[in-house]
Protein backbone atom coordinates (compact mmCIF):
# COMPACT_ATOMS: atom_id res chain seq x y z
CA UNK A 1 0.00 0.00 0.00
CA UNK A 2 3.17 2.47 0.30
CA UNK A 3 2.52 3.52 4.21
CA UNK A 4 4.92 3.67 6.50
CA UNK A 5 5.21 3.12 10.29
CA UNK A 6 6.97 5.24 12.70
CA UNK A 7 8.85 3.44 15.74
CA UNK A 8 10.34 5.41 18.57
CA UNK A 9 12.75 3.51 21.21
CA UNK A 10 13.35 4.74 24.56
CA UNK A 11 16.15 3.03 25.95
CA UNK A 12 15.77 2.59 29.71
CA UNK A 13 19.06 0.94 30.59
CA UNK A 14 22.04 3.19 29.71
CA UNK A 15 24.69 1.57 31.82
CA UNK A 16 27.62 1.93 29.82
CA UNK A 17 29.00 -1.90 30.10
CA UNK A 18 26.20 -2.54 27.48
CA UNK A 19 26.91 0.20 25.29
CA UNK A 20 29.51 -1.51 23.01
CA UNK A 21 26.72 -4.49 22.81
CA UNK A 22 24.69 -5.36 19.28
CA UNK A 23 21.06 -3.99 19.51
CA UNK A 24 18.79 -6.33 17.72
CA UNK A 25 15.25 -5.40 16.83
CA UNK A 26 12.77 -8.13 15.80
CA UNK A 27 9.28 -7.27 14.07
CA UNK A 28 7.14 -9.98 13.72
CA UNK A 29 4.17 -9.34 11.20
CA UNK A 30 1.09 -11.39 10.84
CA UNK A 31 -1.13 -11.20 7.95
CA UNK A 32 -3.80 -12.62 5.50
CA UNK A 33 -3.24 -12.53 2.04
CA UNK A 34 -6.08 -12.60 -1.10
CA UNK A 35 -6.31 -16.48 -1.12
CA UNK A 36 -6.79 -16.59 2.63
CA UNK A 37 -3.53 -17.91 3.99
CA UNK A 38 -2.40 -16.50 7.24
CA UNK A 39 1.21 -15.41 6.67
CA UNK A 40 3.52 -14.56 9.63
CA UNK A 41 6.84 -12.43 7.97
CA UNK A 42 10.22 -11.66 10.90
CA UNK A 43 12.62 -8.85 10.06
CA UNK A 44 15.25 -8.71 12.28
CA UNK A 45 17.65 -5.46 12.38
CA UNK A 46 21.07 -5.39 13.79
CA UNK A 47 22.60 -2.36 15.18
CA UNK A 48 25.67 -1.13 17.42
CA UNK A 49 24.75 1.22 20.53
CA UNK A 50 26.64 4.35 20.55
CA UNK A 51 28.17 5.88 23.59
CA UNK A 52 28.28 9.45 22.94
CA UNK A 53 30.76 10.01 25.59
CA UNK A 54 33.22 8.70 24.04
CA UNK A 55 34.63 10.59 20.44
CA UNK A 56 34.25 7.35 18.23
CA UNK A 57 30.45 7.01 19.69
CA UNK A 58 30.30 10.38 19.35
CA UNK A 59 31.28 10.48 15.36
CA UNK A 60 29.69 7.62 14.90
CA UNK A 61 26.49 8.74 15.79
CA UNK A 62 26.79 12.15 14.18
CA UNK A 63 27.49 10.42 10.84
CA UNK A 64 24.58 8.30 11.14
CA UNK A 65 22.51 11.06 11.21
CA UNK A 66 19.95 11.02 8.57
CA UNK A 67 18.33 14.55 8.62
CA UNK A 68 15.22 14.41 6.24
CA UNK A 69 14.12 10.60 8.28
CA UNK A 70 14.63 12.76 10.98
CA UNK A 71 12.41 15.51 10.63
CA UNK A 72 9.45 13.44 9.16
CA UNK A 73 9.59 11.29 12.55
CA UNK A 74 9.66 14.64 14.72
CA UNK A 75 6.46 16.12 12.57
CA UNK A 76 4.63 12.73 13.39
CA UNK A 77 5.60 12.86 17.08
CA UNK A 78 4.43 16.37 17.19
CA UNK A 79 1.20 15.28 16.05
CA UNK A 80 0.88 13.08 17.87
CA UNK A 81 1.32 15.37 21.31
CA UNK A 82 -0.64 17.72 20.29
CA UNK A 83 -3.30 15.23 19.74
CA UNK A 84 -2.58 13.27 23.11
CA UNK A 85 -0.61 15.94 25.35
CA UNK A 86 -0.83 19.56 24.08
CA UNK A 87 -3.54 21.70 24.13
CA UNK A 88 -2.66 24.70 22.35
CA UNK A 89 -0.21 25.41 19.38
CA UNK A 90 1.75 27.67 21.34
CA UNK A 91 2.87 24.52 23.95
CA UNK A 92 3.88 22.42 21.03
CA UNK A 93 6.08 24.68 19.20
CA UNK A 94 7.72 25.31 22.32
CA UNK A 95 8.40 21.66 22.55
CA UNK A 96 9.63 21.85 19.26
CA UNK A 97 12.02 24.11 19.40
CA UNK A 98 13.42 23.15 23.04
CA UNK A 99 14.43 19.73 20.89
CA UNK A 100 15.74 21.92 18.15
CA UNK A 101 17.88 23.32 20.79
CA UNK A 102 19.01 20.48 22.52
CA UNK A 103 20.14 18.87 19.38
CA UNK A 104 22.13 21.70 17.81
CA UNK A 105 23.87 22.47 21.13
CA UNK A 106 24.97 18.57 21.26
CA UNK A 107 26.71 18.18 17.45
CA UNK A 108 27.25 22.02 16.52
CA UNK A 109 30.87 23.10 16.42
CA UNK A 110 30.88 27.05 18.33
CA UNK A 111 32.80 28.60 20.80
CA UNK A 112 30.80 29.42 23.92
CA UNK A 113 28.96 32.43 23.52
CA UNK A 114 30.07 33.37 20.05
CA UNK A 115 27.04 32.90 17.70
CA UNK A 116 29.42 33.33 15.03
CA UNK A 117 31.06 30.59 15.46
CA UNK A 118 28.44 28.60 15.22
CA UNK A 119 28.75 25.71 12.31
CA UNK A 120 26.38 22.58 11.86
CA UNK A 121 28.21 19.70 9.73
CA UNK A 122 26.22 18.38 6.28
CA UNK A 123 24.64 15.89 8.44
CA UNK A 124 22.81 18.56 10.46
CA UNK A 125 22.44 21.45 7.80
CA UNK A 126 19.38 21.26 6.41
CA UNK A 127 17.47 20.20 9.84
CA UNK A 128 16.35 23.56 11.18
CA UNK A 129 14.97 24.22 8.14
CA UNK A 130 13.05 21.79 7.85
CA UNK A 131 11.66 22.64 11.88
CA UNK A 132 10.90 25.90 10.35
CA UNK A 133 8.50 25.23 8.31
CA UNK A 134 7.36 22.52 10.21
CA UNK A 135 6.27 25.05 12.62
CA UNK A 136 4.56 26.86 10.05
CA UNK A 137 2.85 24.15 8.55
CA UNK A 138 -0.70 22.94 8.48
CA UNK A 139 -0.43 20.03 10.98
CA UNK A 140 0.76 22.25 14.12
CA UNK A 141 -1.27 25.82 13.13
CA UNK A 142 -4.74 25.45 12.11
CA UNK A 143 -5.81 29.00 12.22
CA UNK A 144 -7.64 28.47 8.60
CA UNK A 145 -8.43 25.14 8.28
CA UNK A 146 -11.39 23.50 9.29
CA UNK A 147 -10.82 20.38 11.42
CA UNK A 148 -11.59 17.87 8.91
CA UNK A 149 -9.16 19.54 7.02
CA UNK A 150 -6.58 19.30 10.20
CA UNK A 151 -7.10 15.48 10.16
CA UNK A 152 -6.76 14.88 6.68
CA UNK A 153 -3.41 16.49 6.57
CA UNK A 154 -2.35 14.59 9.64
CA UNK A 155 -3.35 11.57 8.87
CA UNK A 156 -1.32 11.61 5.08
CA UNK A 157 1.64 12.75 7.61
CA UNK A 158 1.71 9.44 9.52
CA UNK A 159 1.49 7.09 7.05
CA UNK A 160 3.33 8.39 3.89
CA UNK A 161 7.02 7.64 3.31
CA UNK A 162 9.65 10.05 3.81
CA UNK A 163 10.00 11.38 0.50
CA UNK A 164 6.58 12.73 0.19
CA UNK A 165 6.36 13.74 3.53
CA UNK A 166 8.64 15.87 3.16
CA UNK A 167 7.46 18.15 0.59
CA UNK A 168 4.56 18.20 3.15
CA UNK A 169 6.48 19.90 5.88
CA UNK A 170 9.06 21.84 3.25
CA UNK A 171 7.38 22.25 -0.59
CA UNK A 172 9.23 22.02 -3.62
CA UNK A 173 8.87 25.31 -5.68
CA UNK A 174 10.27 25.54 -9.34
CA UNK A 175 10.59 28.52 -11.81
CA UNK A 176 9.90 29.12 -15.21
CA UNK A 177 11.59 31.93 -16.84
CA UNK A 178 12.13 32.74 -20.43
CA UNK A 179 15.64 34.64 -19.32
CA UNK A 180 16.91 31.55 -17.28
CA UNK A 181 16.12 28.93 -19.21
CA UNK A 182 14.23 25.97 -18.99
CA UNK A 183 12.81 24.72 -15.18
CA UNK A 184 14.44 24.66 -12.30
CA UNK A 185 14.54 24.72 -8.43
CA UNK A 186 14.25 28.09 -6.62
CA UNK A 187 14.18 28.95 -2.97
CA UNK A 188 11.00 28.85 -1.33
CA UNK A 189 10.84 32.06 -0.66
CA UNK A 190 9.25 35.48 -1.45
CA UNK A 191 12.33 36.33 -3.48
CA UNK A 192 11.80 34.00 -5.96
CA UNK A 193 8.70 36.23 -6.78
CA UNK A 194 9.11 37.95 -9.90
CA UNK A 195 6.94 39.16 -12.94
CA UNK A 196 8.56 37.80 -15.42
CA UNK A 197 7.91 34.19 -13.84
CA UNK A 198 5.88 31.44 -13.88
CA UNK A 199 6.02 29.75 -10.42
CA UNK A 200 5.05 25.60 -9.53
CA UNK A 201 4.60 25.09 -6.28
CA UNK A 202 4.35 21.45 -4.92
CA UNK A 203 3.00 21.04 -1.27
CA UNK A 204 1.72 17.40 -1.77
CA UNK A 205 -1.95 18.34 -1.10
CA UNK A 206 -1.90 21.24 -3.31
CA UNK A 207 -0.54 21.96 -6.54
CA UNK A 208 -0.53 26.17 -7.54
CA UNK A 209 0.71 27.32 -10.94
CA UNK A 210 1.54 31.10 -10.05
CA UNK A 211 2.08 34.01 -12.70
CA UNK A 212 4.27 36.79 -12.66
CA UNK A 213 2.26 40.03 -13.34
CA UNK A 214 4.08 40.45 -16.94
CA UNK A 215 3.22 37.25 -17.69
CA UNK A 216 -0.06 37.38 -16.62
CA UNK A 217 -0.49 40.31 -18.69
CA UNK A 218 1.12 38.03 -21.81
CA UNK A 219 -1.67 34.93 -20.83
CA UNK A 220 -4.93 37.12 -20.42
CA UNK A 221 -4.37 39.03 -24.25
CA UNK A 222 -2.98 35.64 -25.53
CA UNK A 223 0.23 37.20 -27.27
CA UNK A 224 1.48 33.95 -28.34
CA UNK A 225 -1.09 33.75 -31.16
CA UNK A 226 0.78 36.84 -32.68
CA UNK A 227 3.64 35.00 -35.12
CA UNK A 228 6.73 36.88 -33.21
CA UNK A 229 5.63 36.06 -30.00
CA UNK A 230 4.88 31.95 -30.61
CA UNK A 231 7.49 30.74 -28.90
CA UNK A 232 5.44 31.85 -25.50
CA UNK A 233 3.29 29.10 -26.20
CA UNK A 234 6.14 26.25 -25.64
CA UNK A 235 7.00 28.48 -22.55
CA UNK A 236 3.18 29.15 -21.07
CA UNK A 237 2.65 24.65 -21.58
CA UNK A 238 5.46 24.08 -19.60
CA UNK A 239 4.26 24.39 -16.33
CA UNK A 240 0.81 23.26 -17.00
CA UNK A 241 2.09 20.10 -18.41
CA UNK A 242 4.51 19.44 -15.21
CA UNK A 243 1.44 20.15 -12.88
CA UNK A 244 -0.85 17.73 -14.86
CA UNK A 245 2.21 14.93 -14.18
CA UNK A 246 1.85 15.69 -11.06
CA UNK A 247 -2.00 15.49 -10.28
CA UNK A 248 -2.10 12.29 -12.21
CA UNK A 249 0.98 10.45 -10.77
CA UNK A 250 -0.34 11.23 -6.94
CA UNK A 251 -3.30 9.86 -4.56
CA UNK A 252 -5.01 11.43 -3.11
CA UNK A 253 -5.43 14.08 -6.05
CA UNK A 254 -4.01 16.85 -5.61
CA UNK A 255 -5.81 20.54 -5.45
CA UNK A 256 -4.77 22.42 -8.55
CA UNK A 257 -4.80 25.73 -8.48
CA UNK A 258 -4.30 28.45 -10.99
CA UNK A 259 -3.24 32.05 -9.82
CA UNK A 260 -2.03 35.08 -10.48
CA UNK A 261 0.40 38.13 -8.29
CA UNK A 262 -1.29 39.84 -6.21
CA UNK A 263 -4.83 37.39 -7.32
CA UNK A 264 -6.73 36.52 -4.01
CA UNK A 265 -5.45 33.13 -4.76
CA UNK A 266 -2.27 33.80 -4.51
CA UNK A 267 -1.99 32.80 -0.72
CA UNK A 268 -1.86 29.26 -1.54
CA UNK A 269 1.65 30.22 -2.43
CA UNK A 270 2.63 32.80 0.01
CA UNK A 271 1.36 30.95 2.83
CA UNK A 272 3.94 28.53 2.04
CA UNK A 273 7.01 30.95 1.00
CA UNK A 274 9.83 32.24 3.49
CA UNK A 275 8.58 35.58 4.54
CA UNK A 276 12.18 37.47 4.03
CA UNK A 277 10.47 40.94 2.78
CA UNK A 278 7.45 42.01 4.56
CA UNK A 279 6.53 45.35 5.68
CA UNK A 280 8.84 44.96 8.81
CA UNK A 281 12.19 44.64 7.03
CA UNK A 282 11.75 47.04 3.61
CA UNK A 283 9.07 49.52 5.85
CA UNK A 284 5.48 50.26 4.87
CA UNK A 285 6.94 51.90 1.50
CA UNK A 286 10.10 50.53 0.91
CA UNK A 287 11.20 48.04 -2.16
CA UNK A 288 11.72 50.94 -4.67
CA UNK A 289 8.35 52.79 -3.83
CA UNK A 290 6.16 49.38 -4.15
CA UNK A 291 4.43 47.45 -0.98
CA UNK A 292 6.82 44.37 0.36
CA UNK A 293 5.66 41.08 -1.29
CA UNK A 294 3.96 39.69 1.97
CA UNK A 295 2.14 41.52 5.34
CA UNK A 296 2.83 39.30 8.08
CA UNK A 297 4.70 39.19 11.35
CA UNK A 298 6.32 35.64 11.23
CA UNK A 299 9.71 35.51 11.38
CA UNK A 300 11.82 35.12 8.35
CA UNK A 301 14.35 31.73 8.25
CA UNK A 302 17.14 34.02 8.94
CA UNK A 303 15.59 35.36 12.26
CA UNK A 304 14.78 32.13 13.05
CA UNK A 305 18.08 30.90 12.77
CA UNK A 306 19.35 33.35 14.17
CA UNK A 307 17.90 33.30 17.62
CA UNK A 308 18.75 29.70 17.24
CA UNK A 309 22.75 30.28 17.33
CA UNK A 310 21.89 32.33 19.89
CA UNK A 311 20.54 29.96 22.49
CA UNK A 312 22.21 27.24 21.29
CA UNK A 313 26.14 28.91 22.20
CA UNK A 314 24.79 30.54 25.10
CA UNK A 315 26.90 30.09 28.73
């Protein structure tokens, strides 16, 4: 069926004589197949404990590190406190980022009150990142959503593999640009906003095909049916054909939706994009005499990071 099942180990017995022992895990799974048979399947999986006291468990458990498997099993066990545990959004997020902390303090290499020395190795690089937008996302703030809409997303979360997942918690957002070239993969973020861009975002629920106001402008007066403009055309079916791979390659079917800068519908996308430039870094009339490309007062990645070398090198 493609779901996957997230398993979280506590281990209760940390005296260090067992440390260097082999950790075996044995899942026994008992099912019934279309003919009726009763089939019983064992996996057994072999691993060495690490003791991170020492500099070889230490490394060895820092290379291990997978980051993305990592963040997907943090979003599920953040739904499922503030499901079980948590009552408001505000508890869990602290949660969230008190781990965040922890972690980074543990396998960051900084001097001790020196944010600028802060450095997180490749293993760890991408991981607060991905707790940014987590924090952001759907499944933790529902401000918007109805709640049948809250347990729809939550329940994809917990049961889809990693990959998809993923672009859950961070989406994938590609340009089109006649002055760059064919596709390709921008930062999601409101500076990859421009007029002369077409814009597919990919959050796994939805799927938003956003146009630049110039080329808005070319698609509503259909200036590709003029002879020296018909190379638009190839350029304007680009994105549409991408998003109609993607609608018909995924289940459940996406939400397609079709917008324009500064449309109403826009906010499928800018819900979802870094806010670097709002009205609190450029000032209500900044950004060369034009309004910042988002109103909000969420911190921006930066910020977020930040704060987060911050507390994480503090005495």
């Amino acid at each position: 069926s493609g779901y996957t099942i997230s398993f979280y180990f506590d281990v209760v017995n940390q005296d260090s004589k067992n440390l260097k022992d082999q950790c075996y895990l044995q899942f026994v799974t008992t099912y019934k197949n279309s003919s009726g048979q009763t089939i019983q399947r064992v996996t057994t999986i072999s691993k060495l404990f690490a003791d991170i006291k020492t500099k070889d468990g230490f490394e060895s458990l820092k290379m291990g590190f997978d980051q993305e498997a990592a963040a997907v099993l943090m979003a599920r066990h953040a739904v499922y406190k503030i499901q079980s545990e948590y009552e408001f959004t505000m508890d869990i997020l602290r949660w969230l980022d008190r781990r965040l902390i922890m972690l980074v303090k543990m396998f960051a290499e900084y001097q001790k009150g020196n944010p600028e020395s802060f450095r997180l190795s490749d293993e760890f690089m991408y991981y607060p990142g991905f707790m940014f937008h987590l924090r952001r996302s759907n499944f933790l703030k529902v401000f918007n959503s109805t709640p049948d809409e809250t347990v729809f997303y939550r329940c994809f979360l917990l049961r889809e593999n990693v990959t998809n997942s993923l672009v859950m918690i961070q989406p994938t957002l590609m340009a089109y640009s006649l002055e760059e070239g064919a596709c390709q993969p921008v930062y999601l973020d409101v500076s990859s906003i421009s007029p002369n861009r077409i814009l597919l975002l990919d959050d796994f629920f939805h799927v938003v095909v956003f146009y630049g106001a110039t080329v808005h402008e070319w698609l509503t007066e259909e200036i590709w049916k003029q002879p020296d403009y018909a190379y638009l055309e190839e350029f304007f079916q680009g994105p549409q054909e991408d998003s109609k791979n993607l609608l018909e390659s995924r289940m459940p079917t996406p939400i397609f939706v079709s917008c324009a800068q500064n449309g109403s519908q826009s906010r499928f996308l800018m819900s979802k994009l870094n806010p670097s430039i709002t009205q609190n870094t450029v000032g209500q009339y900044g950004n060369g005499g034009a309004a910042p490309p988002v109103f909000t007062d969420d911190v921006s990645l930066k910020v977020f990071l930040e704060h987060l070398k911050k507390l994480a090198v503090a005495e």
